[in-house]
Structures are given as structure tokens and as C-alpha cells.
C-alpha atoms as a PDB file:
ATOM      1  CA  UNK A   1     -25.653 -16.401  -8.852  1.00  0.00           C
ATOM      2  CA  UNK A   2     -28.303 -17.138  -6.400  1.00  0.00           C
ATOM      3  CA  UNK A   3     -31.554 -19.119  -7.708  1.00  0.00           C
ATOM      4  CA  UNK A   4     -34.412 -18.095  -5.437  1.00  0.00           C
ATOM      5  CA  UNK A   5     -37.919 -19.325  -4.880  1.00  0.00           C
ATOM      6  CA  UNK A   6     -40.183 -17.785  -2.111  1.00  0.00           C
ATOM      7  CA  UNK A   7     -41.894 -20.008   0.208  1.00  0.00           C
ATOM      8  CA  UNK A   8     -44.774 -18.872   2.843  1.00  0.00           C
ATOM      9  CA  UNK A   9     -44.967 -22.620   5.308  1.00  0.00           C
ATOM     10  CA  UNK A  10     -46.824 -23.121   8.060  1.00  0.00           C
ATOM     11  CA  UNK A  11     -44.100 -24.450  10.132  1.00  0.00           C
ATOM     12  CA  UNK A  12     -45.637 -26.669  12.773  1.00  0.00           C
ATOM     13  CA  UNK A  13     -42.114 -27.287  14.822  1.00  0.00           C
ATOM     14  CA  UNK A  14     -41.186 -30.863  16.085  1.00  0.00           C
ATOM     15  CA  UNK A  15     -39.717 -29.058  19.232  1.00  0.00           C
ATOM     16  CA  UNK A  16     -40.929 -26.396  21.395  1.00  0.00           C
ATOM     17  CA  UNK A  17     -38.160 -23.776  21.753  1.00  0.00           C
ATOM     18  CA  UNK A  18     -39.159 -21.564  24.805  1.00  0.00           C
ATOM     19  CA  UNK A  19     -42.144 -21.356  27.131  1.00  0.00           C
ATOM     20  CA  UNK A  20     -44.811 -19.229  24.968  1.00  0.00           C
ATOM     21  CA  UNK A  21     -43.898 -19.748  21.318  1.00  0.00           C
ATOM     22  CA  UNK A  22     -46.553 -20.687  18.883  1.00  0.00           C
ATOM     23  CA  UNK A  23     -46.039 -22.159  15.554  1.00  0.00           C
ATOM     24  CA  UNK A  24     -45.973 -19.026  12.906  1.00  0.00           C
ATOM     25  CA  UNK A  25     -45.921 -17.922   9.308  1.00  0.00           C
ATOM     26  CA  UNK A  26     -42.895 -18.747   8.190  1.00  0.00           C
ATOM     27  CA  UNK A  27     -41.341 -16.807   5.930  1.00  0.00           C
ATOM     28  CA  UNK A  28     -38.282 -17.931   4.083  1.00  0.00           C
ATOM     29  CA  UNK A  29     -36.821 -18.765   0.422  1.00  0.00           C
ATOM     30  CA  UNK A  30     -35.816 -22.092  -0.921  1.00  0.00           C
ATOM     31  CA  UNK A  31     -32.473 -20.925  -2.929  1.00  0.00           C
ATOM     32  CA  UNK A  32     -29.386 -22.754  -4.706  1.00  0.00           C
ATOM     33  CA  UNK A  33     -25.904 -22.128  -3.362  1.00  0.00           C
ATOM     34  CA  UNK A  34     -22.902 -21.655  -5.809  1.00  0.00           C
ATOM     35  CA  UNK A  35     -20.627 -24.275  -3.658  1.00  0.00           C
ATOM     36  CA  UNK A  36     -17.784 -23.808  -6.927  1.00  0.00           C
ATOM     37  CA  UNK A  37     -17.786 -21.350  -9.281  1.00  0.00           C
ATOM     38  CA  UNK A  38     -17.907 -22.656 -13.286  1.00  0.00           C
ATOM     39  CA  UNK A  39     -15.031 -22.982 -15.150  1.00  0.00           C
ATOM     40  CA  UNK A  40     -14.945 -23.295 -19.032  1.00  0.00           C
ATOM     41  CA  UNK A  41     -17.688 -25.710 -20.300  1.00  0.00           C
ATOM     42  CA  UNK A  42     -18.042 -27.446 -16.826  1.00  0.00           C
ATOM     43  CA  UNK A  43     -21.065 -26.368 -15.111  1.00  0.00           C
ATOM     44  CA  UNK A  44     -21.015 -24.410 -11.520  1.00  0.00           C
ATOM     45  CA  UNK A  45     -21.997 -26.891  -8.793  1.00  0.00           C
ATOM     46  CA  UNK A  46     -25.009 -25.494  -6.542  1.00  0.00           C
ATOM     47  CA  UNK A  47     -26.509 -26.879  -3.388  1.00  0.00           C
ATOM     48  CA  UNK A  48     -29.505 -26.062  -1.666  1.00  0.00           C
ATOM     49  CA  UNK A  49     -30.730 -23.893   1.398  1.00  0.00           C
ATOM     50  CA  UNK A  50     -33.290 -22.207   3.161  1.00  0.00           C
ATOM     51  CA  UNK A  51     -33.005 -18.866   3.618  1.00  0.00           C
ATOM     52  CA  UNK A  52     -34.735 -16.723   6.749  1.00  0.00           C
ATOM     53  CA  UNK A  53     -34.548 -12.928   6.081  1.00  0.00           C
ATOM     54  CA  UNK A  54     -34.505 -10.515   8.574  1.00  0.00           C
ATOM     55  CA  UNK A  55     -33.579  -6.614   9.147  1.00  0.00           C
ATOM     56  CA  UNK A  56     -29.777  -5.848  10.374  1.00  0.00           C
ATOM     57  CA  UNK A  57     -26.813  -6.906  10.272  1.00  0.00           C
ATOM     58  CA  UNK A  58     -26.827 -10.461  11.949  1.00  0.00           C
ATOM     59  CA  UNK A  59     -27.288 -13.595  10.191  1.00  0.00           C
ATOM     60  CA  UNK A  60     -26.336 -17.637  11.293  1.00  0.00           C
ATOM     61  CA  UNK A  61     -25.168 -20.214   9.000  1.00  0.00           C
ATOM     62  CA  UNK A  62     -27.031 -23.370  10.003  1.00  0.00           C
ATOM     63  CA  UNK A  63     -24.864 -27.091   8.873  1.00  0.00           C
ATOM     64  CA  UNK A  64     -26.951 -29.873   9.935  1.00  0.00           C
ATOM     65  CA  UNK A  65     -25.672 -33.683  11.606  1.00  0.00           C
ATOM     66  CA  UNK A  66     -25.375 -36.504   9.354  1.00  0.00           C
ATOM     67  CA  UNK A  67     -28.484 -38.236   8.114  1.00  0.00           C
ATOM     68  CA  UNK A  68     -30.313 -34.934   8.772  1.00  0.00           C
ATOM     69  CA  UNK A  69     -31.643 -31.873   6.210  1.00  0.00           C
ATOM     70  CA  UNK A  70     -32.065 -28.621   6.162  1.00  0.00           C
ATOM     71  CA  UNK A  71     -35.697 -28.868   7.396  1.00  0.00           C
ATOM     72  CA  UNK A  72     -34.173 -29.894  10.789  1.00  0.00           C
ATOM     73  CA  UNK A  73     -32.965 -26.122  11.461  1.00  0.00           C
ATOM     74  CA  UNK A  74     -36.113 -24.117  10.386  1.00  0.00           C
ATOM     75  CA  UNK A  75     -38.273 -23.567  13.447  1.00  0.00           C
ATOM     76  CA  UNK A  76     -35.006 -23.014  15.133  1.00  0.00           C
ATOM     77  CA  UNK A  77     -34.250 -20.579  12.167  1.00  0.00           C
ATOM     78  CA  UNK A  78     -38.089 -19.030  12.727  1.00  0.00           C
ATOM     79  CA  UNK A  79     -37.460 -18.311  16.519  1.00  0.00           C
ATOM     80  CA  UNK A  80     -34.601 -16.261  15.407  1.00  0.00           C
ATOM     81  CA  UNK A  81     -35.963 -14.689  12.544  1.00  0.00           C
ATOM     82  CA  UNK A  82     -38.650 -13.187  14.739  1.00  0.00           C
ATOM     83  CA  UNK A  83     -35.966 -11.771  17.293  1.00  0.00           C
ATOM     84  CA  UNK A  84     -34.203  -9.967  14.277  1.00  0.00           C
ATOM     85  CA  UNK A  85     -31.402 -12.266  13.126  1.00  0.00           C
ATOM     86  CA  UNK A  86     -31.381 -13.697   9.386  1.00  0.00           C
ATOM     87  CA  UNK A  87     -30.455 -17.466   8.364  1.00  0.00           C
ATOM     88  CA  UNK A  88     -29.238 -20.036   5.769  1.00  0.00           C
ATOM     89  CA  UNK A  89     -30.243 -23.649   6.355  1.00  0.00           C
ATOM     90  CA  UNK A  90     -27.467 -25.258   4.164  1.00  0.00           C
ATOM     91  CA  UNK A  91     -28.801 -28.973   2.598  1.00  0.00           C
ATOM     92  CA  UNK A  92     -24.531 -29.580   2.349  1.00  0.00           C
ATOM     93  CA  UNK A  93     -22.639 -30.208   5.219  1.00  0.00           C
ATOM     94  CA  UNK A  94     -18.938 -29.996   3.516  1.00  0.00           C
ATOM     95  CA  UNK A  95     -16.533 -27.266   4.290  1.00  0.00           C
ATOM     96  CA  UNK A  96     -17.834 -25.287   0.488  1.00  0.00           C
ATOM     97  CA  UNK A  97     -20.859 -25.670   1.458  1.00  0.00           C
ATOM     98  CA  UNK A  98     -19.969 -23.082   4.983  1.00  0.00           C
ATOM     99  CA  UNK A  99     -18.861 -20.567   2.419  1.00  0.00           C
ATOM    100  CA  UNK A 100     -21.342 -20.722   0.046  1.00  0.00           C
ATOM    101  CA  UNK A 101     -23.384 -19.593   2.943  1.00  0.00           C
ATOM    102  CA  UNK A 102     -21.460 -17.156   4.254  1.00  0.00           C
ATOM    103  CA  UNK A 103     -21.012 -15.597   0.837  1.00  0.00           C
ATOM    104  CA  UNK A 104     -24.489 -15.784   0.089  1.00  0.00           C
ATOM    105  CA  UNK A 105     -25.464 -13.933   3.565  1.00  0.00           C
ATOM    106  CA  UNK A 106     -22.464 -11.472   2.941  1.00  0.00           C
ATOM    107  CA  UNK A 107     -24.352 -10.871  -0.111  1.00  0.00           C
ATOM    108  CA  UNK A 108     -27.447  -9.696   1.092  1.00  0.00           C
ATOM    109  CA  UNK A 109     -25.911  -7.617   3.133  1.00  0.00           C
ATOM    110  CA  UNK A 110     -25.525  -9.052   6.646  1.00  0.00           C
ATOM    111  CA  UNK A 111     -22.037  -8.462   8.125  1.00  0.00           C
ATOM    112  CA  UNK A 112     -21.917  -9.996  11.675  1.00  0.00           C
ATOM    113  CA  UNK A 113     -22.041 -13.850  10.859  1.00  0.00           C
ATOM    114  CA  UNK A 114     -22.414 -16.920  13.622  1.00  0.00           C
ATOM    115  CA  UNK A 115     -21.778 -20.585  12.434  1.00  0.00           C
ATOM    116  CA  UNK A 116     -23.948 -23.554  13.945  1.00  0.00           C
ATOM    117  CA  UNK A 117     -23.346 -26.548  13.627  1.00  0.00           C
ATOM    118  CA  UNK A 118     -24.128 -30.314  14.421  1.00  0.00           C
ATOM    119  CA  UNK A 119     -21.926 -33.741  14.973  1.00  0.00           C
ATOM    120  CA  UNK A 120     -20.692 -33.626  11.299  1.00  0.00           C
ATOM    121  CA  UNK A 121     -21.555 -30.190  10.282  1.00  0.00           C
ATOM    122  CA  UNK A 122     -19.916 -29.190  13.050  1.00  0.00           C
ATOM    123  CA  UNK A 123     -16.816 -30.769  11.832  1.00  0.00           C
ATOM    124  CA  UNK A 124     -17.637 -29.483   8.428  1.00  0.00           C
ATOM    125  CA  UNK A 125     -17.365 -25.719  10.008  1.00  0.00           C
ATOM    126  CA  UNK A 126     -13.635 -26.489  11.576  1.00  0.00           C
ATOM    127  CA  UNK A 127     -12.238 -27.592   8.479  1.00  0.00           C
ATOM    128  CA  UNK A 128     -14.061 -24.722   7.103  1.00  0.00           C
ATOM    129  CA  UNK A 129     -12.442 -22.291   8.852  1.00  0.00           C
ATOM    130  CA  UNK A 130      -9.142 -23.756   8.401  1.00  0.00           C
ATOM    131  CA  UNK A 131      -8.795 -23.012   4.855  1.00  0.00           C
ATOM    132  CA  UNK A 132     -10.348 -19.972   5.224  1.00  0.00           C
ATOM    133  CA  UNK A 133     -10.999 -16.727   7.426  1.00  0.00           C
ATOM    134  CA  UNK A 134     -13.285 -13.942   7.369  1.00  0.00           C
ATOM    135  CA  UNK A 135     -13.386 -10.953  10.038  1.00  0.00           C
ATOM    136  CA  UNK A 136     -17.690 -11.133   9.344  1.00  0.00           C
ATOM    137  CA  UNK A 137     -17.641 -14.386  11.537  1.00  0.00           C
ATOM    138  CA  UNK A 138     -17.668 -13.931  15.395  1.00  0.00           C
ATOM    139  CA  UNK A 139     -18.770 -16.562  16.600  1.00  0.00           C
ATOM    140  CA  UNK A 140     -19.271 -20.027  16.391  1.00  0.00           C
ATOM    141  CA  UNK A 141     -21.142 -22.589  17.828  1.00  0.00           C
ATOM    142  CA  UNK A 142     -20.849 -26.237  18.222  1.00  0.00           C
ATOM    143  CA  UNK A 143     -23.058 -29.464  19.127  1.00  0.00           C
ATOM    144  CA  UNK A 144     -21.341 -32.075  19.439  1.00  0.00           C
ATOM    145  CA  UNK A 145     -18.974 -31.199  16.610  1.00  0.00           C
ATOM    146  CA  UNK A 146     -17.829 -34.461  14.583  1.00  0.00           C
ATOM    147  CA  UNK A 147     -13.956 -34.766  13.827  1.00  0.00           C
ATOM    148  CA  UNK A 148     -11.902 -31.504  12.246  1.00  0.00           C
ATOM    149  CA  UNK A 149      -8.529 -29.357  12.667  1.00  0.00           C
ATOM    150  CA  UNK A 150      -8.373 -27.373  16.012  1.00  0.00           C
ATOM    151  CA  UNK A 151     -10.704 -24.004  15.994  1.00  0.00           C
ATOM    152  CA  UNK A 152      -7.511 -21.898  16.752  1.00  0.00           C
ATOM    153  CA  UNK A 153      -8.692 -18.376  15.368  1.00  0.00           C
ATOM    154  CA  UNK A 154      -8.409 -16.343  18.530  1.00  0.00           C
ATOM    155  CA  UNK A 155     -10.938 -13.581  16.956  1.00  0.00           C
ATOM    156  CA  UNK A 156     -13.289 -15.899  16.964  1.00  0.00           C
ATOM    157  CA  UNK A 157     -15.612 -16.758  20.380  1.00  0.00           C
ATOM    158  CA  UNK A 158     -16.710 -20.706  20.700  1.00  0.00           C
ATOM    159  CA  UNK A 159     -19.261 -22.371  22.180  1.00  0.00           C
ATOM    160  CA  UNK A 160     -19.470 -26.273  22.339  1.00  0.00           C
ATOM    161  CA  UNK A 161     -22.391 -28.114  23.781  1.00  0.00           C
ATOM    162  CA  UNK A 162     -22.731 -31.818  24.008  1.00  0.00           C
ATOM    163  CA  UNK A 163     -24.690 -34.394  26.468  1.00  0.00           C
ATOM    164  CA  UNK A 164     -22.197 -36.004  28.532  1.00  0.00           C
ATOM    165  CA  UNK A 165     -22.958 -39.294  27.712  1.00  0.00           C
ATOM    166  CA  UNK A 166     -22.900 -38.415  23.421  1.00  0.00           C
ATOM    167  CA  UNK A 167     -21.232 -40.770  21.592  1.00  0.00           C
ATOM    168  CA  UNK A 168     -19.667 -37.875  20.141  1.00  0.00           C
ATOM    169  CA  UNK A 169     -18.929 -36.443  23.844  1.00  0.00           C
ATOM    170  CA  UNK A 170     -14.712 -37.324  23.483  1.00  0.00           C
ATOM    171  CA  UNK A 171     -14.342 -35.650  20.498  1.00  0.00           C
ATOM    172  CA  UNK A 172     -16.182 -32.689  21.467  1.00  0.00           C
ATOM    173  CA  UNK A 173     -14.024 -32.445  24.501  1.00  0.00           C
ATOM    174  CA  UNK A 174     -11.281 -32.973  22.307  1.00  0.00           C
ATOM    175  CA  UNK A 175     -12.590 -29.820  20.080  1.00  0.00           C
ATOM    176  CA  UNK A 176     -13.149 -27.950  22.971  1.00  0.00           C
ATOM    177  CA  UNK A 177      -9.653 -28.197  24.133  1.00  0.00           C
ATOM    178  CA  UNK A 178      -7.885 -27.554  21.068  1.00  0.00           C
ATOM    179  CA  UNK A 179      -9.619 -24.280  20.565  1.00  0.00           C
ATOM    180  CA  UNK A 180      -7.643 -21.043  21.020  1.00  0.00           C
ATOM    181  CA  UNK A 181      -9.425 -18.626  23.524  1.00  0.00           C
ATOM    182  CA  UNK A 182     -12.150 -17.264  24.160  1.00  0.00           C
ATOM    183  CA  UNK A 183     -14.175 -20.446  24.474  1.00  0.00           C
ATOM    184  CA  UNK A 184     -16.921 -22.155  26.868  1.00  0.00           C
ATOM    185  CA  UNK A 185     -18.101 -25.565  27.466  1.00  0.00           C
ATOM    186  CA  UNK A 186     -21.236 -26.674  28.076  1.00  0.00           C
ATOM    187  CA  UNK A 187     -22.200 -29.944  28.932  1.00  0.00           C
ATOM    188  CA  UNK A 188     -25.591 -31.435  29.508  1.00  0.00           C
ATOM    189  CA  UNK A 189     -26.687 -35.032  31.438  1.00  0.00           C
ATOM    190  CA  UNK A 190     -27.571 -37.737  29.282  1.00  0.00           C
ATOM    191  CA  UNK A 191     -27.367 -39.236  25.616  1.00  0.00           C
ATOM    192  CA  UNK A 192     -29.062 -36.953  23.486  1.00  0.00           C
ATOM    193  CA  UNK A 193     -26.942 -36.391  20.715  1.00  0.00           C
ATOM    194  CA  UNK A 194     -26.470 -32.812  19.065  1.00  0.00           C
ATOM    195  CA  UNK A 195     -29.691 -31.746  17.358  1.00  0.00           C
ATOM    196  CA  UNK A 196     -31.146 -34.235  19.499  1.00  0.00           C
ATOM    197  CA  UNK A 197     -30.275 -31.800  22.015  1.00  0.00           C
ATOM    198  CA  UNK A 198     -33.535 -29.509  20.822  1.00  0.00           C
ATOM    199  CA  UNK A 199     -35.773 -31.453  21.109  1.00  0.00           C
ATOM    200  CA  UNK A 200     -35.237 -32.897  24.766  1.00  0.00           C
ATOM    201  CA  UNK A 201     -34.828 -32.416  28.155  1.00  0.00           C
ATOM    202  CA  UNK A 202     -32.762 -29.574  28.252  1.00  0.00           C
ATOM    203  CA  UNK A 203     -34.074 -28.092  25.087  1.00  0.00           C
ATOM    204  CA  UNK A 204     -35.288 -24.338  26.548  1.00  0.00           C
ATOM    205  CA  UNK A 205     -32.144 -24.095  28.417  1.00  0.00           C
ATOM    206  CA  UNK A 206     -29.960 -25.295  24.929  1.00  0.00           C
ATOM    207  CA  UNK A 207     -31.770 -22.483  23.297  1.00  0.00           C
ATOM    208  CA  UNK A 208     -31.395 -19.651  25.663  1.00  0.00           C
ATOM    209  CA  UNK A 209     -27.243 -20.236  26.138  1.00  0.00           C
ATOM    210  CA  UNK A 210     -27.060 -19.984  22.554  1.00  0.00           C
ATOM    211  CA  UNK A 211     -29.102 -16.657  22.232  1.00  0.00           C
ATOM    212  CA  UNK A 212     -26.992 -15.510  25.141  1.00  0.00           C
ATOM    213  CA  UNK A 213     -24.185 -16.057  23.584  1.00  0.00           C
ATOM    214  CA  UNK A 214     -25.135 -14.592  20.308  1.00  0.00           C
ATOM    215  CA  UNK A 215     -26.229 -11.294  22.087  1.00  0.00           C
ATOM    216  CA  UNK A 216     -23.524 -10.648  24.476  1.00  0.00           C
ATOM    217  CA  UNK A 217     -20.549  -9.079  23.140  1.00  0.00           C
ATOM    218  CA  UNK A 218     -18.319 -10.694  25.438  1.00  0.00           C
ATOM    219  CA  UNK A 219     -20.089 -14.413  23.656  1.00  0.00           C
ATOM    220  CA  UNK A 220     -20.470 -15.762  26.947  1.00  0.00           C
ATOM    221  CA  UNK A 221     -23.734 -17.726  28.157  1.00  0.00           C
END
């Protein structure tokens, strides 16, 4: 069960995403997550998310970096909502919370599923996919992913970014090279770390790796 409310925002984005983009109607819906199912008398627990239709078949799950929301994804979740490609903002970062999303974008119909995720999200979506697999997800990508079991699913395509001065930057490497195949690595100067990413320096060029690695069927940038 899915509890919906529609939302029409004016987004006003704290980060420009590419040369030419002006803030938009966005149009999403504020809906509660069934992270575990009910059993008996005890309630189902629910979580919260924002979710970005859009036509077709591709959707991302968004998990957010500690101390961060699911506000911190939408005009990132907007730029790809207007090229086509649906979202979930999750509000949980724990591995049930990755599946509630999936599920819940499997459910509305989208079948060709990329995970994103931040410092501890990012960690939330490896031990995610440990304990589970699911031939909708393709591709994942990572941003300066926080501590989790080795990525070693060899049908699915990785992408880690991190600053090279993150504090995080060692255990990114470390995720990067305990991933099966295919995979890429992609570092950027400085400190900025993971979401931080989107809003600096290198915030256009952040933004168009991942859509090229989204649209190429090969998943490289």
C-alpha cells in the first residue's frame, strides 16, 4: 500500500545543474513507503519519499548522505524528470528502505531501475544489494559511498565518484575495487564531499557523467 499526496512546488534549486536550466514546475508526490510488511496486530512500518513521474520505462532510486533529506535530491530529480526518467527520493537511508523504492517504482510500472546514492546511502545501497537481487536494476551509482559488502553482481554496471581529497575518498576506493566488473572511477580535485559534489566546482561535469552513464548501454561516461 502506497499513501500518496500530490504536490505542485516551485522548486527554486540550491545548485545549478547544466548551463541553461531554469527553475520549473515541479511536479511530484509526497508518498509513504511500506519498508516491512504488517504482521498480525503489529502495524506495517512506512517511510517517506518523493516521487517524480515520468513516461517509460526508466526510473532512479535516490538514498541521500547522512544528516541530509529527501529534499536534497529533488531539483536533481526535476532535471531528470524533464529528460524522461521517473524518481523516488527515499527520506530512509537503510538497506529496506532501497527496496521499498524499488518495489514501489516496479509498481508503477517502470522496469529499468538505477540506484544513487550518497556517503551513507551509498553504503545503504551495497548492503542492499547483498541481501537481495533484482534483474530491473542496471546500474548503480555511487558518491562517495560510506562503508558496505563488496558490489560483486557482475550484471550490474558501477559508477563511483568521489573528490580526491573526501574524507570518505579511502573507502570509496576501497568500494571501487571490490566491485566485480564492469565498473568506472571517477575522481574529482578537492574536498567536496558526495552531494557536496552538486553543488560545486565540478557540478555540470558531475551531472553530465552520470546522465552518460545512465544513457549508454555500455554504462560508461
Amino acid at each position: 500500500m502506497f499513501v500518496r499526496g500530490l504536490c505542485f512546488c516551485l522548486l527554486l534549486p540550491v545548485f545549478h545543474l547544466t548551463p541553461g536550466i531554469a527553475p520549473a514546475l515541479a511536479d511530484f508526490e509526497e508518498v509513504r513507503l511500506v519498508v516491512k510488511e504488517a504482521r498480525g496486530e503489529r502495524a506495517a512500518i512506512e517511510s517517506e519519499a518523493s516521487f517524480f513521474a515520468a513516461d517509460g520505462a526508466n526510473a532512479i532510486v535516490f538514498v541521500h548522505q547522512s544528516g541530509s533529506d529527501k529534499e536534497s535530491w529533488h531539483p536533481l530529480a526535476e532535471y531528470f524528470q524533464a529528460r524522461d526518467v521517473a524518481s523516488v527520493a527515499l527520506e530512509g537511508i537503510l538497506a529496506e528502505d532501497v527496496w521499498a523504492g524499488v518495489d514501489f517504482l516496479k509498481a508503477e510500472g517502470y522496469s529499468d531501475i538505477v540506484l544513487i546514492g550518497a556517503s551513507l546511502g551509498g553504503g545503504g545501497i551495497l548492503r542492499a544489494l547483498q541481501r537481495r537481487q533484482d534483474d530491473a536494476i542496471g546500474k548503480v551509482v555511487l558518491l562517495a559511498p560510506g562503508p558496505g559488502p563488496a558490489l560483486e553482481d557482475a550484471g550490474i554496471d558501477k559508477l563511483v565518484i568521489v573528490a580526491e581529497q573526501d574524507f570518505y575518498a579511502d573507502r570509496a576506493h576501497d568500494a571501487f575495487e571490490e566491485a566485480a566488473e564492469p565498473k568506472t572511477l571517477q575522481l574529482y580535485p578537492g574536498t567536496e564531499h558526495a552531494q557536496a559534489l552538486l553543488e560545486g566546482e565540478y557540478k555540470d561535469d558531475v551531472i553530465r557523467r552520470i546522465t552518460s552513464f545512465m544513457q549508454d548501454p555500455n554504462g560508461r561516461p
